[in-house]
N, C-alpha and C. Protein backbone atom coordinates (compact mmCIF):
# COMPACT_ATOMS: atom_id res chain seq x y z
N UNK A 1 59.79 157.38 193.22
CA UNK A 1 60.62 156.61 192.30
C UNK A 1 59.74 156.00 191.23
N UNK A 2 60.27 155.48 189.87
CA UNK A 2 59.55 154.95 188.86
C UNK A 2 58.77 153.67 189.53
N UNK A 3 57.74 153.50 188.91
CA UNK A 3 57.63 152.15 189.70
C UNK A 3 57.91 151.00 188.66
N UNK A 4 58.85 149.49 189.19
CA UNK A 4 59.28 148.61 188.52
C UNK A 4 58.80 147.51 188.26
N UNK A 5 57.30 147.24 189.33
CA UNK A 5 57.10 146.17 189.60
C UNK A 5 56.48 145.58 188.34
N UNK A 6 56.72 144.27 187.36
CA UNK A 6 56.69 143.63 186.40
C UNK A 6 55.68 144.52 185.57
N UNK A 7 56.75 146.04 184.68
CA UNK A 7 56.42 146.71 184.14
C UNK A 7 57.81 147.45 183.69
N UNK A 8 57.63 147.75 182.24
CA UNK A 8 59.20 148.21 181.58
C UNK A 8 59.23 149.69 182.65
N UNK A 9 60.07 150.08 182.84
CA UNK A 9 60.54 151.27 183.41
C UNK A 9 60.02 152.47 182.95
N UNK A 10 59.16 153.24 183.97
CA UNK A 10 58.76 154.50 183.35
C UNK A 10 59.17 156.13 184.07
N UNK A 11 59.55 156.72 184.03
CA UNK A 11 59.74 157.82 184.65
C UNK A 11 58.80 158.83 184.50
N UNK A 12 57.75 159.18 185.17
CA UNK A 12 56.47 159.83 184.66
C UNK A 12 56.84 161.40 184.99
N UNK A 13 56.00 162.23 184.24
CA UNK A 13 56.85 163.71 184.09
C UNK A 13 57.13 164.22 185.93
N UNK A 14 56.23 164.12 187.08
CA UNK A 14 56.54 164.77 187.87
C UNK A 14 57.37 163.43 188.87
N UNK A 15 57.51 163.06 188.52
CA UNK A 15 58.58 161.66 189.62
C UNK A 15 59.64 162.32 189.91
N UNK A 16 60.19 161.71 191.15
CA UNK A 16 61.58 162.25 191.94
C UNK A 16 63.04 162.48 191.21
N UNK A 17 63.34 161.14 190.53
CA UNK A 17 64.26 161.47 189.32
C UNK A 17 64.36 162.44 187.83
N UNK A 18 63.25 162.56 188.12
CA UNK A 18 63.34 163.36 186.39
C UNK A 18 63.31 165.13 187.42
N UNK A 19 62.60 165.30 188.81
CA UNK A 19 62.34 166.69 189.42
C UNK A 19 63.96 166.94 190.32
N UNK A 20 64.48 165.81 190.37
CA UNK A 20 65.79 166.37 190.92
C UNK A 20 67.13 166.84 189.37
N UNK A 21 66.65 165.76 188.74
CA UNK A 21 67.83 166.60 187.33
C UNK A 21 67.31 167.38 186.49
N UNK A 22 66.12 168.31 187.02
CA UNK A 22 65.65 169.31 186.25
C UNK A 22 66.56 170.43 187.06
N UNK A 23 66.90 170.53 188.41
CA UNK A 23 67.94 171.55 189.27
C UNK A 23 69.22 171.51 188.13
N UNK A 24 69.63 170.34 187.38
CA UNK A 24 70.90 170.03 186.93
C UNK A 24 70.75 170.44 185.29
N UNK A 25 69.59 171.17 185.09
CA UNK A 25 69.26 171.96 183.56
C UNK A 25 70.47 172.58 183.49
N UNK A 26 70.31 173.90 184.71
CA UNK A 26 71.33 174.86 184.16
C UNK A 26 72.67 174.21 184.87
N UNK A 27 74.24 173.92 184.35
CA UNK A 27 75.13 173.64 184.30
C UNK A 27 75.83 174.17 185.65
N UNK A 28 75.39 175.46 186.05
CA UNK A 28 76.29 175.59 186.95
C UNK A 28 75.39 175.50 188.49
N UNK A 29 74.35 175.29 188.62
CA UNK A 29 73.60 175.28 189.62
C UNK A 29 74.77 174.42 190.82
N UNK A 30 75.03 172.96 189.59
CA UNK A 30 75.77 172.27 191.08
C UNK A 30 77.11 173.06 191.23
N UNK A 31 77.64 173.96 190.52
CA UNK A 31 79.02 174.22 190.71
C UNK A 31 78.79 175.54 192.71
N UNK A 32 77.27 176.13 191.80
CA UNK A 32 77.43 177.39 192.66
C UNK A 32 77.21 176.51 193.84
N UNK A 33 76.20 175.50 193.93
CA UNK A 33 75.94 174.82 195.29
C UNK A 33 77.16 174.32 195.94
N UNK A 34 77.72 173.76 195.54
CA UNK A 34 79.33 173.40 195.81
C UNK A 34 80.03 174.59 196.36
N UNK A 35 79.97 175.82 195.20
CA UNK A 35 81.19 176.89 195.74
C UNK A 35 80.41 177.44 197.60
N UNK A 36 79.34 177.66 197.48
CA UNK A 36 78.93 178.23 198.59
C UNK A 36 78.80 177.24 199.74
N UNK A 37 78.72 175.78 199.76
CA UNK A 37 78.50 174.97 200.50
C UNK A 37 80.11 175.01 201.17
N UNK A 38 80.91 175.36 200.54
CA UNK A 38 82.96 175.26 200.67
C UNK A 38 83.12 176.11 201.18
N UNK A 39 82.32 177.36 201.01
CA UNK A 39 83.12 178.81 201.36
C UNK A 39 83.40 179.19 202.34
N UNK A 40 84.36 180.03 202.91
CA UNK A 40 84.34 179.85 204.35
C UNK A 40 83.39 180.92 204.99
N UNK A 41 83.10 180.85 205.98
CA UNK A 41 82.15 181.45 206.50
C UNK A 41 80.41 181.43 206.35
N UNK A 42 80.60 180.31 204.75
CA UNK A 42 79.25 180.00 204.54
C UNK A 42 78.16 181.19 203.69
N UNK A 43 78.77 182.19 203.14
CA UNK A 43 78.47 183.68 202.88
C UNK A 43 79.17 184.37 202.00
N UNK A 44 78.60 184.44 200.78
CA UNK A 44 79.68 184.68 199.76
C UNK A 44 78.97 186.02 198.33
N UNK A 45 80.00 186.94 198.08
CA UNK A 45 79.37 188.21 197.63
C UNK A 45 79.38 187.77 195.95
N UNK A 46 78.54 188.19 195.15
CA UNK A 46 78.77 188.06 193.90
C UNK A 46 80.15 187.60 193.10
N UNK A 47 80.64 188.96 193.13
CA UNK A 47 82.21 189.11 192.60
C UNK A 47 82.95 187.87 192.76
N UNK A 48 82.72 187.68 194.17
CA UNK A 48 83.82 186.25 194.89
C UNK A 48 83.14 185.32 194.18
N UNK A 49 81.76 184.85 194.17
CA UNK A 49 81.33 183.41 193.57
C UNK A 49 81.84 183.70 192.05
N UNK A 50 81.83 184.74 191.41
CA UNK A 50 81.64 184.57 190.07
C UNK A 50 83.43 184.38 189.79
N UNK A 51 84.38 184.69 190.57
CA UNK A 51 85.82 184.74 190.92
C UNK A 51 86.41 183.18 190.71
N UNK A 52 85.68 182.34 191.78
CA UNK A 52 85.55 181.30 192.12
C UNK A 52 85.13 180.17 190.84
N UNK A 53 84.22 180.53 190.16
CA UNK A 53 83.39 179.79 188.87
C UNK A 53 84.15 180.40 186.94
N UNK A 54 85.27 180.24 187.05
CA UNK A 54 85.70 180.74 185.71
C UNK A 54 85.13 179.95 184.90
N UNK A 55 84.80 181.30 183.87
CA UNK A 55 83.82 180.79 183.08
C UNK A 55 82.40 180.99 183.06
N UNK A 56 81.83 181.55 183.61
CA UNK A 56 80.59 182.03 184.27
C UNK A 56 80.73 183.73 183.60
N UNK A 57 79.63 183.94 183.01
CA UNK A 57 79.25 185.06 182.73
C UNK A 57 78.27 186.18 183.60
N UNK A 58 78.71 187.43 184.18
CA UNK A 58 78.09 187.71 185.09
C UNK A 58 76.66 187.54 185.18
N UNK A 59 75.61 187.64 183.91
CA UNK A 59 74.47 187.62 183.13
C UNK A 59 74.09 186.10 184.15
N UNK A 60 74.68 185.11 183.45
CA UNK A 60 74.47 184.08 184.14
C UNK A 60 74.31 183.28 185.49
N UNK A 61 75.56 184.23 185.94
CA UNK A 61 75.55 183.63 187.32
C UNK A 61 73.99 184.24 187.97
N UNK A 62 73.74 185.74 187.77
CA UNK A 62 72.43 186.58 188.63
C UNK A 62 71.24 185.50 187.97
N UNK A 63 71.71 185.58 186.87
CA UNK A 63 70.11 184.38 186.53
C UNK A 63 70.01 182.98 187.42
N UNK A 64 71.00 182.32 187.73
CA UNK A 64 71.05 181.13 188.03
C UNK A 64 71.25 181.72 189.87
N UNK A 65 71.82 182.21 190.03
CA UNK A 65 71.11 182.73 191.76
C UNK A 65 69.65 182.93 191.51
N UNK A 66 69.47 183.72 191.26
CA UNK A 66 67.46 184.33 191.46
C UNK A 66 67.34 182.79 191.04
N UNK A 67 67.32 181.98 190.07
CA UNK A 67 66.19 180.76 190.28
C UNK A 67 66.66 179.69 191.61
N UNK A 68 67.86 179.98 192.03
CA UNK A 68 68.29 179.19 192.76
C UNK A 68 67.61 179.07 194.31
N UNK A 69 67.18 180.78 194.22
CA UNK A 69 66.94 181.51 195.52
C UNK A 69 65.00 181.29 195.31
N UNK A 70 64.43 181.67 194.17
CA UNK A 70 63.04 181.31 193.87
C UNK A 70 62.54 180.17 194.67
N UNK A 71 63.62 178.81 194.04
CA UNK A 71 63.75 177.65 194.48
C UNK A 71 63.79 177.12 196.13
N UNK A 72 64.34 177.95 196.54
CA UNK A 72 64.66 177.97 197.89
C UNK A 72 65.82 176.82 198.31
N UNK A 73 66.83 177.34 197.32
CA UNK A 73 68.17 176.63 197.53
C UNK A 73 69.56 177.69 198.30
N UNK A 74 68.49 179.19 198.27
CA UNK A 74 70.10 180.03 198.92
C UNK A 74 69.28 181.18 199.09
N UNK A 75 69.67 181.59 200.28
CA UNK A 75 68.81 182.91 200.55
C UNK A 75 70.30 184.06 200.43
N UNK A 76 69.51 185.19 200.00
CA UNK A 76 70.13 186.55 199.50
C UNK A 76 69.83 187.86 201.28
N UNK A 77 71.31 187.78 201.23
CA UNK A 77 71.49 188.62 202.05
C UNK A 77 71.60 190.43 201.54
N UNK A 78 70.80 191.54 202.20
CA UNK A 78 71.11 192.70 201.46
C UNK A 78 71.43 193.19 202.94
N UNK A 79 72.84 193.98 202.95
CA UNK A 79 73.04 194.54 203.96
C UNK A 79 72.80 196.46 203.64
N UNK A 80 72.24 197.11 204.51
CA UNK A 80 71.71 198.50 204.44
C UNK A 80 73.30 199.61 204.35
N UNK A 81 73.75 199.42 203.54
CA UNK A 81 75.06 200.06 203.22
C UNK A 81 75.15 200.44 201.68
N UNK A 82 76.28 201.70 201.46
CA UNK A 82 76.25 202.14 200.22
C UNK A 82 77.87 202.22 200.08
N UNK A 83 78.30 201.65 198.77
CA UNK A 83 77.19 200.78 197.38
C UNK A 83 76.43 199.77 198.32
N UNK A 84 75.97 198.92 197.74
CA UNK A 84 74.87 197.39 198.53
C UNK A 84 75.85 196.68 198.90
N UNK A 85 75.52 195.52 199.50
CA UNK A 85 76.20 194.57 200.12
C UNK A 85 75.19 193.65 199.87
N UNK A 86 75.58 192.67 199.10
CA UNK A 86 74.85 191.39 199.33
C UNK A 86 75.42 190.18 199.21
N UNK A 87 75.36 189.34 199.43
CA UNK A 87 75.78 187.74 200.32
C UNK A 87 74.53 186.78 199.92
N UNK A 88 75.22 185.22 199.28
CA UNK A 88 74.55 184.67 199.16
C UNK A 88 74.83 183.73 200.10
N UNK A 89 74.02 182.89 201.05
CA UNK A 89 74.39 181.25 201.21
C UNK A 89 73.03 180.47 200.95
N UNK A 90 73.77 179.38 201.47
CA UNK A 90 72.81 177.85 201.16
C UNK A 90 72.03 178.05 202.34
N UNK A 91 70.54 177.23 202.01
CA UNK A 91 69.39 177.48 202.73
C UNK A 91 69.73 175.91 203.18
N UNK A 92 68.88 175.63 204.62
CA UNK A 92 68.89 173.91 204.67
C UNK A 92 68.81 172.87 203.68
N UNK A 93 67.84 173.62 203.17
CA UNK A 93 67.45 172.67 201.92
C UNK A 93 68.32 172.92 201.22
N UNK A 94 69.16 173.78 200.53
CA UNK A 94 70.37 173.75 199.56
C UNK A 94 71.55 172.99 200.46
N UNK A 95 71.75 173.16 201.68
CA UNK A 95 73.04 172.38 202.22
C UNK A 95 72.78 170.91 202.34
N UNK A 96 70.70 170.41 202.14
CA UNK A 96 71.07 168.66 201.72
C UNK A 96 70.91 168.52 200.70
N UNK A 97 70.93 169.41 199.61
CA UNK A 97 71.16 169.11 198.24
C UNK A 97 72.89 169.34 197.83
N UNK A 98 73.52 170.19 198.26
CA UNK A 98 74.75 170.09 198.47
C UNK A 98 75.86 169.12 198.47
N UNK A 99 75.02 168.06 199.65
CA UNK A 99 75.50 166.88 200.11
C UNK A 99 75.86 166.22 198.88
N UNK A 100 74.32 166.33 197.96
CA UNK A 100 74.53 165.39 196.85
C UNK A 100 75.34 165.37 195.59
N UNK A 101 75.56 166.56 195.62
CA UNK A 101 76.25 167.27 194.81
C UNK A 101 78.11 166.76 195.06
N UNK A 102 77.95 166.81 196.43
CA UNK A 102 79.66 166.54 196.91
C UNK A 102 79.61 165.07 196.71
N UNK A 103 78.73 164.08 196.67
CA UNK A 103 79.38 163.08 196.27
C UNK A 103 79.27 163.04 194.86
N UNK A 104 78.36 163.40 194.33
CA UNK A 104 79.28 163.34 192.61
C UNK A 104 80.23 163.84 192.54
N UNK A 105 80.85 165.00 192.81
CA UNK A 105 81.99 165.84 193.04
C UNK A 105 83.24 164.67 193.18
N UNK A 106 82.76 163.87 194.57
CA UNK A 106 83.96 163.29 194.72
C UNK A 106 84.12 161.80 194.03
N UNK A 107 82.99 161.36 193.40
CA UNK A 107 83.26 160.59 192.63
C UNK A 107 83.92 160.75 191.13
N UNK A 108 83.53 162.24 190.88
CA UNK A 108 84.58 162.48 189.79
C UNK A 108 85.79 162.59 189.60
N UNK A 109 85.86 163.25 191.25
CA UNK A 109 87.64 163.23 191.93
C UNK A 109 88.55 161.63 191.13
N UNK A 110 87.73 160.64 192.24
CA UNK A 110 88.03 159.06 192.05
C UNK A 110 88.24 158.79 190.96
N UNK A 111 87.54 158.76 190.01
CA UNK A 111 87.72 158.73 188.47
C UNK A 111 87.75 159.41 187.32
N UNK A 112 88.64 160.09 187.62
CA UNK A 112 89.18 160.86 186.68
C UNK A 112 89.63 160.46 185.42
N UNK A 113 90.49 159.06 185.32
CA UNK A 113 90.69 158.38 183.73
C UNK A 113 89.15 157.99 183.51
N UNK A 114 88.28 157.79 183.41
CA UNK A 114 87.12 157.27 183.33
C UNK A 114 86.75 158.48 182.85
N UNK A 115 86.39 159.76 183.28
CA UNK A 115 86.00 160.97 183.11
C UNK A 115 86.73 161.26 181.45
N UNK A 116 88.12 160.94 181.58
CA UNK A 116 88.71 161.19 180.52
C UNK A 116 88.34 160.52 179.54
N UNK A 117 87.88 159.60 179.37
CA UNK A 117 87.40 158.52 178.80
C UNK A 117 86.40 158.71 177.85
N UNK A 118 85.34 159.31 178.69
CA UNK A 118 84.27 159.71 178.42
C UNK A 118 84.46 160.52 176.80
N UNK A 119 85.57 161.56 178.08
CA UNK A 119 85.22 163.04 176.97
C UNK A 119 85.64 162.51 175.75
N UNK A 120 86.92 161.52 175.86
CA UNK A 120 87.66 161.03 174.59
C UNK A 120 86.58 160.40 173.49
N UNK A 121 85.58 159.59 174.22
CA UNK A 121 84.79 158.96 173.11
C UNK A 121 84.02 159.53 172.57
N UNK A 122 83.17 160.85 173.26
CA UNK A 122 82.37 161.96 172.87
C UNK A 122 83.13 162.34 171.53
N UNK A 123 84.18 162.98 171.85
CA UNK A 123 85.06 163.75 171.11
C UNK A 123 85.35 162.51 169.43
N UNK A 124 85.49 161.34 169.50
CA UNK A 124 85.44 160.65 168.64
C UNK A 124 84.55 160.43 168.14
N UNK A 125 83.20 160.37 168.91
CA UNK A 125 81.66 159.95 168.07
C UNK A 125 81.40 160.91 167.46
N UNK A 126 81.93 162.66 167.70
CA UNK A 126 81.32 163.81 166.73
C UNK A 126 82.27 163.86 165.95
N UNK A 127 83.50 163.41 165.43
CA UNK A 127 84.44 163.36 164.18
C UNK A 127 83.88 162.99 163.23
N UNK A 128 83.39 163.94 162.00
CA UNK A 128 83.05 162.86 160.71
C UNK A 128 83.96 161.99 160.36
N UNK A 129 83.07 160.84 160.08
CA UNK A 129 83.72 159.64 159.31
C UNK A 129 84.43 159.97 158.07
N UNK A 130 85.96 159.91 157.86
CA UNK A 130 86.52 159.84 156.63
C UNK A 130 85.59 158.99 155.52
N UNK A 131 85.61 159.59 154.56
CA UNK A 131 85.20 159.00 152.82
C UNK A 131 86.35 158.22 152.50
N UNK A 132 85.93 157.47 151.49
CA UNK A 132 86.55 156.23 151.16
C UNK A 132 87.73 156.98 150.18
N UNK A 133 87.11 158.15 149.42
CA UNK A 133 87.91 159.28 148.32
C UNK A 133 89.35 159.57 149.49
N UNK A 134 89.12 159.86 150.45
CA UNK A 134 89.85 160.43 151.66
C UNK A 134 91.05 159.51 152.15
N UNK A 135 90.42 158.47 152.12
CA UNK A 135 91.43 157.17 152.64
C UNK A 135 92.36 156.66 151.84
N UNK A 136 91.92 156.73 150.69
CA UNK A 136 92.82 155.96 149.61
C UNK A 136 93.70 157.04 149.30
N UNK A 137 95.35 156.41 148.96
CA UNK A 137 96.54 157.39 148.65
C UNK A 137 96.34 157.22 146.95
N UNK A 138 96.60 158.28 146.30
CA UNK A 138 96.96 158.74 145.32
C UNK A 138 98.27 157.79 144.55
């Protein structure tokens, strides 16, 4: 953790907070951790995760498995059959990162007007500001 003790707050490049929301770079890392942590059987084939994640480009999803799997967040199953067969799940270590993932999950559940909120003010702070030419009626 940063350390606080009567010193402004620093987050130094390899500290725990800045190395856990570097997993949260790519956008869907927590979705796939989520879909496979839910799935039933715990074991889930391409097609189905990418089924599951609309919106996900196939390109993307194989990129964001292989670093996921590099990582050692989901091991890749190849079964000896033709065409292939392969199966991803969560490794230990991806099912207690998982965990963490499900409570943001369900805190977004909880607050959902808040969520809305958000997007609403985003969505207002990138509106250009009307000109004064703009405002005034003719």
């Amino acid at each position: 953790m940063p350390d606080t003790t009567d010193s402004p707050l620093t987050f130094e490049a390899n500290c725990a907070p800045r190395r856990v929301m570097e997993l949260f770079a790519v956008k869907w890392v927590s979705m796939v951790l989520h879909a496979l942590d839910r799935w039933p059987g715990g074991r889930c084939r391409t097609g189905q995760l990418q089924r599951s994640l609309p919106g996900i480009s196939k390109k993307m999803l194989v990129q964001t498995l292989r670093d996921m799997e590099a990582r050692g967040l989901i091991s890749r199953h190849i079964y000896p059959v033709v065409p292939p067969k392969v199966e991803y799940e969560l490794t230990a270590l991806g099912k207690t990162f998982a965990e963490a993932v499900e409570m943001l999950y369900r805190w977004g559940a909880k607050h959902e007007a808040a969520l809305d909120e958000l997007q609403a003010n985003a969505a207002r702070a990138q509106k250009p500001e009307a000109t004064p030419e703009e405002t005034t009626e003719e």
